[in-house]
PDB file of N, CA and C in Angstrom:
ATOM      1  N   UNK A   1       0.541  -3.499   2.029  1.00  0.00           N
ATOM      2  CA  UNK A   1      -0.617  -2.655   2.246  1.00  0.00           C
ATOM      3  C   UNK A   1      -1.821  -3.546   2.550  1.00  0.00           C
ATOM      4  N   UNK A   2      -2.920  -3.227   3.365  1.00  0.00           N
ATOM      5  CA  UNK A   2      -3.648  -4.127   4.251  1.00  0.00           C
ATOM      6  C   UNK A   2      -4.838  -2.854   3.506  1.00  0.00           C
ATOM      7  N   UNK A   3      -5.906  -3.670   3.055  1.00  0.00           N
ATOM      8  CA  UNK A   3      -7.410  -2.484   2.793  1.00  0.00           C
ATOM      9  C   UNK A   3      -8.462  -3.625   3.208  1.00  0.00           C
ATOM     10  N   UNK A   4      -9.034  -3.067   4.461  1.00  0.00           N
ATOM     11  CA  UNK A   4     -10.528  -3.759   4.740  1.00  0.00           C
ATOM     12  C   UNK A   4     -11.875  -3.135   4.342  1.00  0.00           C
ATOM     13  N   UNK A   5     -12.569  -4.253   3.522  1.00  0.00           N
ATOM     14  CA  UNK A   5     -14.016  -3.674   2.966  1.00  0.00           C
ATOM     15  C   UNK A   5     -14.849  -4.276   3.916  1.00  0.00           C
ATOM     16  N   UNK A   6     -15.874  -3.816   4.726  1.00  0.00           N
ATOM     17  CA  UNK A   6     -16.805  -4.811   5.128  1.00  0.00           C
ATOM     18  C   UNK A   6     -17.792  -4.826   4.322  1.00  0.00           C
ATOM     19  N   UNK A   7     -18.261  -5.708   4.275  1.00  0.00           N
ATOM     20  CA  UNK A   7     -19.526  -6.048   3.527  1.00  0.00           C
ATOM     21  C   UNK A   7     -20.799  -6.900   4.091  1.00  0.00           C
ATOM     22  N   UNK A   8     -21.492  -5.372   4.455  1.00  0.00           N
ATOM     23  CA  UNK A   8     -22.566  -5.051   5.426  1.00  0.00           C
ATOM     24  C   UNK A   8     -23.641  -6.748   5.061  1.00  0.00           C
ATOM     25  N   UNK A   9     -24.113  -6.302   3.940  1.00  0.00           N
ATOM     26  CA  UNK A   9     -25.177  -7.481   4.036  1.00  0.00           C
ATOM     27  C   UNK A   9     -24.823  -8.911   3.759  1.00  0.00           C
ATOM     28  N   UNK A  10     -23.162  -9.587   4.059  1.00  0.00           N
ATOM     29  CA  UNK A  10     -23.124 -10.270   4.180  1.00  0.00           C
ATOM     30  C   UNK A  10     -21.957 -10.797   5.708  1.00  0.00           C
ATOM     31  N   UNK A  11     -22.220  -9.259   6.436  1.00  0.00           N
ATOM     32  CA  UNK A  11     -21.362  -9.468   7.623  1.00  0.00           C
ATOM     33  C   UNK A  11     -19.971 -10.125   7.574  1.00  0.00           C
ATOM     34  N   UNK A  12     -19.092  -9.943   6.796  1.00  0.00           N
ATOM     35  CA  UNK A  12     -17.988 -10.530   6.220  1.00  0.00           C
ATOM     36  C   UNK A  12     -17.348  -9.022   6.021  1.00  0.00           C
ATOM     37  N   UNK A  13     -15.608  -9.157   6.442  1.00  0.00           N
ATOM     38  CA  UNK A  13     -14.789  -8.489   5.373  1.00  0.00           C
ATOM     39  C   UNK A  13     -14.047  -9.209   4.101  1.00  0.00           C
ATOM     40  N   UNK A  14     -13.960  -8.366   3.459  1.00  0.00           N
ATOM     41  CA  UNK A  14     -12.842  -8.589   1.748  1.00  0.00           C
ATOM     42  C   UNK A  14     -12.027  -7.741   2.577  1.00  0.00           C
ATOM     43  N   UNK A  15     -10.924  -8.456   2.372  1.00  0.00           N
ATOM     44  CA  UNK A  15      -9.474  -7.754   3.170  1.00  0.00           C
ATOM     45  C   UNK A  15      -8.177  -8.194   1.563  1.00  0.00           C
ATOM     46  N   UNK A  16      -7.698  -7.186   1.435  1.00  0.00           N
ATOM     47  CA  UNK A  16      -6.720  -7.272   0.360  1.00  0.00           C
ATOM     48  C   UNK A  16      -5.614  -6.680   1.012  1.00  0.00           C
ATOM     49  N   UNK A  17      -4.356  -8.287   0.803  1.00  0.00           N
ATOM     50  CA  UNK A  17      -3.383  -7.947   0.983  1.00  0.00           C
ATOM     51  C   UNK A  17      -2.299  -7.965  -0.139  1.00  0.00           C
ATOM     52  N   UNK A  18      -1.086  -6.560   0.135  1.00  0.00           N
ATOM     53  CA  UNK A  18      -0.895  -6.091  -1.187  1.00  0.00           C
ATOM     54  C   UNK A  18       0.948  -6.480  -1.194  1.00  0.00           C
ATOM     55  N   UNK A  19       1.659  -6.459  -1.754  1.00  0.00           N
ATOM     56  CA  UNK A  19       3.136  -6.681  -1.037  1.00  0.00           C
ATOM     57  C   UNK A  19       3.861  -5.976  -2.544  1.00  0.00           C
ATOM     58  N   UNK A  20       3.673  -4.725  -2.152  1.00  0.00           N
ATOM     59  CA  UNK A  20       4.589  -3.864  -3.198  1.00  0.00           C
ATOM     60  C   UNK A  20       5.781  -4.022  -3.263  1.00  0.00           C
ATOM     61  N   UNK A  21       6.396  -3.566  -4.766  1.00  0.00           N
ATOM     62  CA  UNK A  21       7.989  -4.075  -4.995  1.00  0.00           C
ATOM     63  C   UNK A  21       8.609  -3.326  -4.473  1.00  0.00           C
ATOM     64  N   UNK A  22       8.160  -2.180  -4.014  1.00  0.00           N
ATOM     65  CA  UNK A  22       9.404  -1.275  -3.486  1.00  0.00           C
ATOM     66  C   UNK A  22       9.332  -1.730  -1.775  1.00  0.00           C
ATOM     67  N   UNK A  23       8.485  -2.378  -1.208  1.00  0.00           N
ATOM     68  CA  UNK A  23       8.505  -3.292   0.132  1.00  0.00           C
ATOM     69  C   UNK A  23       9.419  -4.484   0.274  1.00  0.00           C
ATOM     70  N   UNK A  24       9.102  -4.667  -0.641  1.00  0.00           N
ATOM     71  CA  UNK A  24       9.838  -6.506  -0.895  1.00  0.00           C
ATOM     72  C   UNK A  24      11.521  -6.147  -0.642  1.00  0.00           C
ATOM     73  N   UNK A  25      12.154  -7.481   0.414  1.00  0.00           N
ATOM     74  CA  UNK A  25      13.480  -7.869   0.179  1.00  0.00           C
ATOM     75  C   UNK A  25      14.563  -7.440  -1.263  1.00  0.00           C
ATOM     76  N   UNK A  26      15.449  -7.395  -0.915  1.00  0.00           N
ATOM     77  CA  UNK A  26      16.433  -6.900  -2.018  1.00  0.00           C
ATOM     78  C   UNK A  26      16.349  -7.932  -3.279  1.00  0.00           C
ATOM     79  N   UNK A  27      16.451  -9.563  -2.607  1.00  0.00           N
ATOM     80  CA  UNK A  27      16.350 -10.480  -4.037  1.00  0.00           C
ATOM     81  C   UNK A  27      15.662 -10.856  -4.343  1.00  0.00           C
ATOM     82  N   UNK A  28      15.171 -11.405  -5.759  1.00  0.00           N
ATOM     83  CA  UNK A  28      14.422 -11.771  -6.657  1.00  0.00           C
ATOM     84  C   UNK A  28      12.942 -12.072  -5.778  1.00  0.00           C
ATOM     85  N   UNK A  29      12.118 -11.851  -5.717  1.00  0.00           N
ATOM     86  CA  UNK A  29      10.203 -12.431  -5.691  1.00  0.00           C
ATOM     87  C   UNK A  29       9.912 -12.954  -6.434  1.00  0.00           C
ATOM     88  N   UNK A  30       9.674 -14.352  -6.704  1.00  0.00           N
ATOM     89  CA  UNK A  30       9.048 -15.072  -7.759  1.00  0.00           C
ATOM     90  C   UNK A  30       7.732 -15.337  -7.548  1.00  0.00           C
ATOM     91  N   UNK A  31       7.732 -15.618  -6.102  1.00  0.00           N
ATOM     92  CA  UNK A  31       6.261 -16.107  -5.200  1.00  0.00           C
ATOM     93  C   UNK A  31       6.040 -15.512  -3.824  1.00  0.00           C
ATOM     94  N   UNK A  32       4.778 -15.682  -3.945  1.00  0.00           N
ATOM     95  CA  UNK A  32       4.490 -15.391  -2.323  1.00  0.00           C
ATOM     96  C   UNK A  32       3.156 -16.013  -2.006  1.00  0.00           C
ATOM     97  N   UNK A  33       3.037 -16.877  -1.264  1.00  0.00           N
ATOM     98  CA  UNK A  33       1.768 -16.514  -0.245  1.00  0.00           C
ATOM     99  C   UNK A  33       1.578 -15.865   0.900  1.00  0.00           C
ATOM    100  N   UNK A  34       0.111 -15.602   1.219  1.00  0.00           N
ATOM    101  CA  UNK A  34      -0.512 -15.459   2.602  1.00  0.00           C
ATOM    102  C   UNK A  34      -0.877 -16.535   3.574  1.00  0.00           C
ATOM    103  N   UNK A  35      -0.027 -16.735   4.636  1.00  0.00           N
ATOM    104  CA  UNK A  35       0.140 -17.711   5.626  1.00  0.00           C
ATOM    105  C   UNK A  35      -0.557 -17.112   7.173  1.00  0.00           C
ATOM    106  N   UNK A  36      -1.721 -17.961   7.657  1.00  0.00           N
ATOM    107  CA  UNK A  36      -1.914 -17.336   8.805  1.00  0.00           C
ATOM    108  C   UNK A  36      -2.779 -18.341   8.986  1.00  0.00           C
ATOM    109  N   UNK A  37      -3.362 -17.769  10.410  1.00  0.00           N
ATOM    110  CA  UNK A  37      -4.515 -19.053  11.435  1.00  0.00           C
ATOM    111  C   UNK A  37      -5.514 -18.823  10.577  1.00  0.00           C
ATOM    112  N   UNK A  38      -5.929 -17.958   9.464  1.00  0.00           N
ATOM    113  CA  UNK A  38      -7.413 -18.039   8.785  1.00  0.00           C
ATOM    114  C   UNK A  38      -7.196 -19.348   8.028  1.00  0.00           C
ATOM    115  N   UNK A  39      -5.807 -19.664   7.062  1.00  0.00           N
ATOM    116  CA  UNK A  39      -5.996 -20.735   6.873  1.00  0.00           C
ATOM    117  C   UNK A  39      -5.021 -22.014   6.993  1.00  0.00           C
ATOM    118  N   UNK A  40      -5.221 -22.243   8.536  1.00  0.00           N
ATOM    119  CA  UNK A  40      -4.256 -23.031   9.538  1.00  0.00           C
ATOM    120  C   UNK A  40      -2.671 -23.007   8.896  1.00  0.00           C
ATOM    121  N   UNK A  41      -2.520 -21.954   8.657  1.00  0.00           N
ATOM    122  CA  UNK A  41      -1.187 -21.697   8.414  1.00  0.00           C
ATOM    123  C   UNK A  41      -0.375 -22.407   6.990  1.00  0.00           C
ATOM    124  N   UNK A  42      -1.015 -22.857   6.268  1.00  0.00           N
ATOM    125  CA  UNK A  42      -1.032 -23.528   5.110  1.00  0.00           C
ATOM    126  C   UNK A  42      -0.190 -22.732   4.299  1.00  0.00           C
ATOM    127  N   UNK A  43       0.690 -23.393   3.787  1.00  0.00           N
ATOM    128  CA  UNK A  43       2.117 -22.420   3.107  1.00  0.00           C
ATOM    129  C   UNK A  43       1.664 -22.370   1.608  1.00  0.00           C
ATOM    130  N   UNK A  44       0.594 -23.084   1.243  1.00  0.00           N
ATOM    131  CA  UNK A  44       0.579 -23.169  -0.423  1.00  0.00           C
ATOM    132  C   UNK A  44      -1.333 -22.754  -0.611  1.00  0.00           C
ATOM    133  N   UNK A  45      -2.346 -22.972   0.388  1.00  0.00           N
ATOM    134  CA  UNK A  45      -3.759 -22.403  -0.062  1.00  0.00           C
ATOM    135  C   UNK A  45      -3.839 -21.093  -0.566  1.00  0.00           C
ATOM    136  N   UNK A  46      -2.471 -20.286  -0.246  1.00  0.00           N
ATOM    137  CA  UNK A  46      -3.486 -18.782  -0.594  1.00  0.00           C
ATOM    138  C   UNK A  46      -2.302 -18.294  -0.892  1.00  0.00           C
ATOM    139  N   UNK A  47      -1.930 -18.589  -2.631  1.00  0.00           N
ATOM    140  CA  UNK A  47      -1.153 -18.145  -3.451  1.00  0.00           C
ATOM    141  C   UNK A  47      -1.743 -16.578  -3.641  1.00  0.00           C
ATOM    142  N   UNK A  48      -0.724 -15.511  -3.977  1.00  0.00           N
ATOM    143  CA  UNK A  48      -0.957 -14.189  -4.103  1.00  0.00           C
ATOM    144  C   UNK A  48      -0.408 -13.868  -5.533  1.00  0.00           C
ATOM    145  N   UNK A  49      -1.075 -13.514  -6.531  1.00  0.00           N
ATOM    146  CA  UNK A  49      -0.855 -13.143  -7.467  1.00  0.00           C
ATOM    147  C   UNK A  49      -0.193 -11.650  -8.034  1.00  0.00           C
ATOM    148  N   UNK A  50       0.606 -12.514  -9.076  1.00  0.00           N
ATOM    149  CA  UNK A  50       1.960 -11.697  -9.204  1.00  0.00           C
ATOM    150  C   UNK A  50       1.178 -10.420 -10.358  1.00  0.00           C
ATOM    151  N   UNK A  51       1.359  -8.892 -10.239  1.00  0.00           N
ATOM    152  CA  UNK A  51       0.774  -7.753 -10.903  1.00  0.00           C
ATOM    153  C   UNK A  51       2.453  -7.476 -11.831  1.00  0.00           C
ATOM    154  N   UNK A  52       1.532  -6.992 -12.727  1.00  0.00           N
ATOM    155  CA  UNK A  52       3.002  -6.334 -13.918  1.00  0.00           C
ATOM    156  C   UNK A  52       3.799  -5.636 -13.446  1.00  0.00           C
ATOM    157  N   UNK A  53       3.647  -4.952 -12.428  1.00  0.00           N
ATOM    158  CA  UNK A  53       4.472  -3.817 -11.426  1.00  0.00           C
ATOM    159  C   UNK A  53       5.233  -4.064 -10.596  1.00  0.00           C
ATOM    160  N   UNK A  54       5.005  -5.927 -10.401  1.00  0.00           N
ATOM    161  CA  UNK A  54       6.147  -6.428  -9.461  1.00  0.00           C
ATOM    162  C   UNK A  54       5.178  -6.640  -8.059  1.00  0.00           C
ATOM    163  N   UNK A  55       4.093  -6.222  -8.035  1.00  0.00           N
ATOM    164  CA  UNK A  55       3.788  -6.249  -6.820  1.00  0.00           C
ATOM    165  C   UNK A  55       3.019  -7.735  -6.603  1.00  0.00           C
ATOM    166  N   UNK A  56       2.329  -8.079  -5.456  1.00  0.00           N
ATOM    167  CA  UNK A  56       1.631  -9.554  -5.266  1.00  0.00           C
ATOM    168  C   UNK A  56       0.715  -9.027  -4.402  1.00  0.00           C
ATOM    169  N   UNK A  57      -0.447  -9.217  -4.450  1.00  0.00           N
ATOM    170  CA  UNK A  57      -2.110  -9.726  -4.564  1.00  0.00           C
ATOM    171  C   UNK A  57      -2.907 -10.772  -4.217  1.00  0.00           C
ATOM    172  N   UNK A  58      -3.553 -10.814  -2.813  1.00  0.00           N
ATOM    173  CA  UNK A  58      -4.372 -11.658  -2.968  1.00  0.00           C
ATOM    174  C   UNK A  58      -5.279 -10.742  -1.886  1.00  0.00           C
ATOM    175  N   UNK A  59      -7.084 -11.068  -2.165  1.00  0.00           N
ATOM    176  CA  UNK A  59      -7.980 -10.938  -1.777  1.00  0.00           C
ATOM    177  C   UNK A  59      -8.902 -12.126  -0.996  1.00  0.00           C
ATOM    178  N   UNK A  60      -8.643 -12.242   0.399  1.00  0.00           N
ATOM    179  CA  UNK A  60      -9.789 -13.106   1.423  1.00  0.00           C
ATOM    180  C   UNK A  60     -11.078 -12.594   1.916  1.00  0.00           C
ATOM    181  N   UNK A  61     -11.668 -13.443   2.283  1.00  0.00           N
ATOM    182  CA  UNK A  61     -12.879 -12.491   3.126  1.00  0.00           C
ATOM    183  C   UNK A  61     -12.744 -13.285   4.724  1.00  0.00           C
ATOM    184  N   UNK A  62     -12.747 -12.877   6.079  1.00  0.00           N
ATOM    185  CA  UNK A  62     -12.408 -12.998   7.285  1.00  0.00           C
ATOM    186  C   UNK A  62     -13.676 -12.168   8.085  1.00  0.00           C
ATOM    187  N   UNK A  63     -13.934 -12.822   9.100  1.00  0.00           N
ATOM    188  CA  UNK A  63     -15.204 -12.698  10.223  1.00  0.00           C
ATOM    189  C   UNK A  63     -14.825 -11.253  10.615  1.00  0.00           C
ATOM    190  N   UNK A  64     -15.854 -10.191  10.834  1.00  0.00           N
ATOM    191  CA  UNK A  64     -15.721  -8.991  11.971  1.00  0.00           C
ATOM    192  C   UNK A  64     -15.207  -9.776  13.432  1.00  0.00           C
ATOM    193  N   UNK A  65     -14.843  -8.778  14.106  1.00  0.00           N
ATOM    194  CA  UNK A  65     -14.463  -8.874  15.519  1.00  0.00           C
ATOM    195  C   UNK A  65     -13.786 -10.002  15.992  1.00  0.00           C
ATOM    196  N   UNK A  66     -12.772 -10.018  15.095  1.00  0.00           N
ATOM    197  CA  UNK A  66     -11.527 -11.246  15.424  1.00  0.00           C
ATOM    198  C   UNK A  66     -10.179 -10.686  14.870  1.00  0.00           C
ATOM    199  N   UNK A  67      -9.111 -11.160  15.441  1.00  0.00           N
ATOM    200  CA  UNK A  67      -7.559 -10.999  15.354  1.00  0.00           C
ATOM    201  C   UNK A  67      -7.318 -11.848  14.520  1.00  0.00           C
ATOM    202  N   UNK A  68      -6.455 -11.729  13.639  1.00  0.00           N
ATOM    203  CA  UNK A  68      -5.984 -12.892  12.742  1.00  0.00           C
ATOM    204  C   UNK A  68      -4.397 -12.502  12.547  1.00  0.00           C
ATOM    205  N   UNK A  69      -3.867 -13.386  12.965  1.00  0.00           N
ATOM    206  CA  UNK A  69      -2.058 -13.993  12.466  1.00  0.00           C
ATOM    207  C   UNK A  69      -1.940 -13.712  11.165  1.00  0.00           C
ATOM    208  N   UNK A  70      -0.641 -13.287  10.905  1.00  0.00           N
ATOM    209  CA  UNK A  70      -0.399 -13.803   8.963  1.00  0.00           C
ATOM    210  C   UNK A  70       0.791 -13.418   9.446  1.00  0.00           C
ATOM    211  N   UNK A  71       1.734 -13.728   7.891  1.00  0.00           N
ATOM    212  CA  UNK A  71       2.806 -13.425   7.492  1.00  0.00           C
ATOM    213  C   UNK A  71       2.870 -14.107   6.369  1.00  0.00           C
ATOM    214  N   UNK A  72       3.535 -13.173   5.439  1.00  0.00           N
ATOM    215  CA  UNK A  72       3.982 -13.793   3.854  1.00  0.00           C
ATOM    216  C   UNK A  72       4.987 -14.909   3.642  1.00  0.00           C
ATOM    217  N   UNK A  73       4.890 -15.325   2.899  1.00  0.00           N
ATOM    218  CA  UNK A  73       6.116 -16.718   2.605  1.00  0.00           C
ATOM    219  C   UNK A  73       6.515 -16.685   1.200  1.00  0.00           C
ATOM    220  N   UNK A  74       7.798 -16.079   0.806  1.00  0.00           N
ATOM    221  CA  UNK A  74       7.820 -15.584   0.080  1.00  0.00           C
ATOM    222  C   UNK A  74       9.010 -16.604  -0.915  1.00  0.00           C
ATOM    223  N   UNK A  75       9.043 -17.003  -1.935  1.00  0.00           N
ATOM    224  CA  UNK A  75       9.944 -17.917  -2.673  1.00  0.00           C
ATOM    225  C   UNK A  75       9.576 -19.020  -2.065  1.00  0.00           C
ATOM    226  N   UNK A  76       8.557 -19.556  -0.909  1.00  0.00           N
ATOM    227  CA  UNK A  76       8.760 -20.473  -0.551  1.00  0.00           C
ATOM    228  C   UNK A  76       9.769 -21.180   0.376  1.00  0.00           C
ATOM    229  N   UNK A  77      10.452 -19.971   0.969  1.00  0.00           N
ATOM    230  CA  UNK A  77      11.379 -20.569   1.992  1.00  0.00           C
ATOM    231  C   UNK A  77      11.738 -18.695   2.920  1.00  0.00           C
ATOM    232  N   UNK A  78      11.680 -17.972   2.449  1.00  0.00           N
ATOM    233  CA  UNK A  78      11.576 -16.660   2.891  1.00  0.00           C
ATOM    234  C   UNK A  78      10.179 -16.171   3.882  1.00  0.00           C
ATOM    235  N   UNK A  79      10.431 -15.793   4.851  1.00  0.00           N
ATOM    236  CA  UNK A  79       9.146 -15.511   5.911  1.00  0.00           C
ATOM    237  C   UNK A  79       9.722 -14.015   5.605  1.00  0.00           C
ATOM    238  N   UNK A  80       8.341 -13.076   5.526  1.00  0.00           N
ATOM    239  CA  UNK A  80       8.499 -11.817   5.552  1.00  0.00           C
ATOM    240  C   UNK A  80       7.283 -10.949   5.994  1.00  0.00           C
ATOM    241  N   UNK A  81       7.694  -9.738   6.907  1.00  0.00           N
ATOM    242  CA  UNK A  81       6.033  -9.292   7.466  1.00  0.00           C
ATOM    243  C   UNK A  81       5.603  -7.879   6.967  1.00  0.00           C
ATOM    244  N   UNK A  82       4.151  -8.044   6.851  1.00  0.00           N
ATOM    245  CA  UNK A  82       3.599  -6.747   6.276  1.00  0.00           C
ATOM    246  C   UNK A  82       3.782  -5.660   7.161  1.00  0.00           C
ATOM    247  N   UNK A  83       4.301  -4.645   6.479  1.00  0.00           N
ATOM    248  CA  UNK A  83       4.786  -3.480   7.449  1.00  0.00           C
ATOM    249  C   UNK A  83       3.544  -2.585   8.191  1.00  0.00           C
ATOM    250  N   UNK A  84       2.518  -2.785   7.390  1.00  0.00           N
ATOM    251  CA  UNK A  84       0.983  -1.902   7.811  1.00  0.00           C
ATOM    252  C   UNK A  84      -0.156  -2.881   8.741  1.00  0.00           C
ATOM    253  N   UNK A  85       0.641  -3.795   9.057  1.00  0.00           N
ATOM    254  CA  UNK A  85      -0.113  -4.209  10.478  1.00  0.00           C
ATOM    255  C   UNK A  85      -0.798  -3.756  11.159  1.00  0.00           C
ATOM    256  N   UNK A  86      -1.769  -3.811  11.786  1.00  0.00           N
ATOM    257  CA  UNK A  86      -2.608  -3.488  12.857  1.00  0.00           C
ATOM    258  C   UNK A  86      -1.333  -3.546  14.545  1.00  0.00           C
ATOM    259  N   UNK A  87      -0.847  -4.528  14.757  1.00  0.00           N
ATOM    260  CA  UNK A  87       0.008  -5.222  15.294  1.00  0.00           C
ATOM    261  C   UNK A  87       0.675  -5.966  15.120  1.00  0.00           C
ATOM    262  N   UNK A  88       1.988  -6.469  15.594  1.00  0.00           N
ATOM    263  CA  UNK A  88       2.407  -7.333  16.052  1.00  0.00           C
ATOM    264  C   UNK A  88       2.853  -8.301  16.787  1.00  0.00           C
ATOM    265  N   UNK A  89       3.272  -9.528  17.027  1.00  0.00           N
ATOM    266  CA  UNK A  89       2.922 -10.053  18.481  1.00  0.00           C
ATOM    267  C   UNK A  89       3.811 -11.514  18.172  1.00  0.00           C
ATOM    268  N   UNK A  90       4.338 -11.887  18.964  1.00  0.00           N
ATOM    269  CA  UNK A  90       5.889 -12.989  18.954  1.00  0.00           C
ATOM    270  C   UNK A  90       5.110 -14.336  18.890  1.00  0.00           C
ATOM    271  N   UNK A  91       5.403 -14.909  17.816  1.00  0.00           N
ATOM    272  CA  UNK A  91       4.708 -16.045  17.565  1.00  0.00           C
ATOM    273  C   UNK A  91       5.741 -17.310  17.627  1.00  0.00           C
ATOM    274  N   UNK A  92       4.976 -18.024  17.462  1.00  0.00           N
ATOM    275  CA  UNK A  92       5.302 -19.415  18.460  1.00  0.00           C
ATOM    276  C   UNK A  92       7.040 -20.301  17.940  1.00  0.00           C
ATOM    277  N   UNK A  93       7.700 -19.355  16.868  1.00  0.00           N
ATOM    278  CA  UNK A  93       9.069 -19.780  16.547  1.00  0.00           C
ATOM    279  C   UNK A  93       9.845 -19.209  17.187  1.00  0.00           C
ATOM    280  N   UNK A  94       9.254 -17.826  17.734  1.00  0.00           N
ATOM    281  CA  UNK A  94      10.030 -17.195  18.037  1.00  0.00           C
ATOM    282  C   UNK A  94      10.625 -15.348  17.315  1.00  0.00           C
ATOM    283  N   UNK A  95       9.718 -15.252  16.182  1.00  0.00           N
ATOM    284  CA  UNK A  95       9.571 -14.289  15.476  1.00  0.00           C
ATOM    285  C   UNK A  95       8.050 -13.989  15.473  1.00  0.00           C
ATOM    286  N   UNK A  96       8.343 -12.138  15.020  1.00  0.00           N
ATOM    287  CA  UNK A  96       7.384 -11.406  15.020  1.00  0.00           C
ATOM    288  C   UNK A  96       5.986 -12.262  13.853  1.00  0.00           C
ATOM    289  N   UNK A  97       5.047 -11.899  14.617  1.00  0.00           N
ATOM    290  CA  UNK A  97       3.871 -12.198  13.012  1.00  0.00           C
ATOM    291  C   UNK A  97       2.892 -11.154  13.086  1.00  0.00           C
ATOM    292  N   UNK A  98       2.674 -10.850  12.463  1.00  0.00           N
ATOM    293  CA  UNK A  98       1.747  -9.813  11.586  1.00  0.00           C
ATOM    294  C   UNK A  98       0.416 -10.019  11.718  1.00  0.00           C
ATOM    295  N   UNK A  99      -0.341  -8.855  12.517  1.00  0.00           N
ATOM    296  CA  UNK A  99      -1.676  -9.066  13.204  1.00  0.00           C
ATOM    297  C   UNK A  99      -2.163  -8.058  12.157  1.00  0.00           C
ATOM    298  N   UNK A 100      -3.464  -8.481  11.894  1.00  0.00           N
ATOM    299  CA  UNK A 100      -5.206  -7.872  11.169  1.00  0.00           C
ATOM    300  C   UNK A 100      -6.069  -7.857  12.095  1.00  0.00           C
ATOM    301  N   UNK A 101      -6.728  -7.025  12.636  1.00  0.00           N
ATOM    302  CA  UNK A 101      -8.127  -6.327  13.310  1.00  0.00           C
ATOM    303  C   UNK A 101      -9.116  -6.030  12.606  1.00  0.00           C
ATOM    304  N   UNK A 102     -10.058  -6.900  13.281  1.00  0.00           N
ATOM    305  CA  UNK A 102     -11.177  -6.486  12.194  1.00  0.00           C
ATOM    306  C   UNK A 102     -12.567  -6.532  13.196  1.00  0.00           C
ATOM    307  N   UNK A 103     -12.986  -4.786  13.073  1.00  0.00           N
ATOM    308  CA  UNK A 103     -13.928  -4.629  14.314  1.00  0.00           C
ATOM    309  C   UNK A 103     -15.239  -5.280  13.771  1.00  0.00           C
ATOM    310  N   UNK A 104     -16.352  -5.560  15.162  1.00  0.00           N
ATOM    311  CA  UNK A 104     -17.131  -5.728  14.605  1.00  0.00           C
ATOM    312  C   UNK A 104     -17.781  -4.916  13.841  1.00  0.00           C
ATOM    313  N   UNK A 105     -19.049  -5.589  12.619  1.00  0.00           N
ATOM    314  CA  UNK A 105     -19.153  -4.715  11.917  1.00  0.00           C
ATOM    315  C   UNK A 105     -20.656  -3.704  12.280  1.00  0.00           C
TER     316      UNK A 105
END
C-alpha cells in the first residue's frame, strides 16, 4: 500500500510504504527494505520496519513532480513489487520495477 501526504509548507511529500502480510510471498519475511533511485538503489539505507501484524513500514519524504523507481528487497536476496503502483516500467535487469508519481504540489 503506497499513501502520499504532501506537505504544503514544506513542498515535500511523506510517502508511506506499507507491505502487508496477506501481500507478501508464501515464505517466511524476516526483512525488507525499500530499494529505489531516491536512494541510489541502496539495498540496506531504508530498512522497513517490522509491525506486530506481520506487516513492514517505512516512511520517506520525496520531491513533488518526479517519478521514482522502487522495489522491495525482501530477506535480502528476494526482489518483490508493490502491487498499488502508480506504474510500472522494465528496468534495467530485465524485470518489472515499481513506479511512485508524485504531482506537483
Amino acid at each position: 500500500m503506497l499513501k502520499k501526504h504532501f506537505i504544503k509548507s514544506r513542498n515535500i511529500y511523506k510517502v508511506t510504504f506499507r507491505l502487508a502480510k496477506h501481500e507478501q510471498p508464501e515464505y517466511n519475511v524476516s526483512s525488507a527494505n525499500l530499494v529505489g533511485d531516491f536512494n541510489d538503489w541502496s539495498l540496506a539505507d531504508t530498512p522497513m520496519l517490522p509491525l506486530k501484524n506481520g506487516d513492514f513500514k517505512v516512511t520517506v519524504e520525496l520531491e513533488p513532480g518526479t517519478k521514482y523507481e522502487f522495489r522491495y528487497l525482501l530477506n535480502d536476496e528476494k526482489w518483490y513489487n508493490e502491487w498499488e503502483a502508480d506504474e510500472y516500467i522494465l528496468g534495467d535487469f530485465g524485470k518489472d520495477n515499481c513506479v511512485i508519481e508524485l504531482p506537483e504540489g
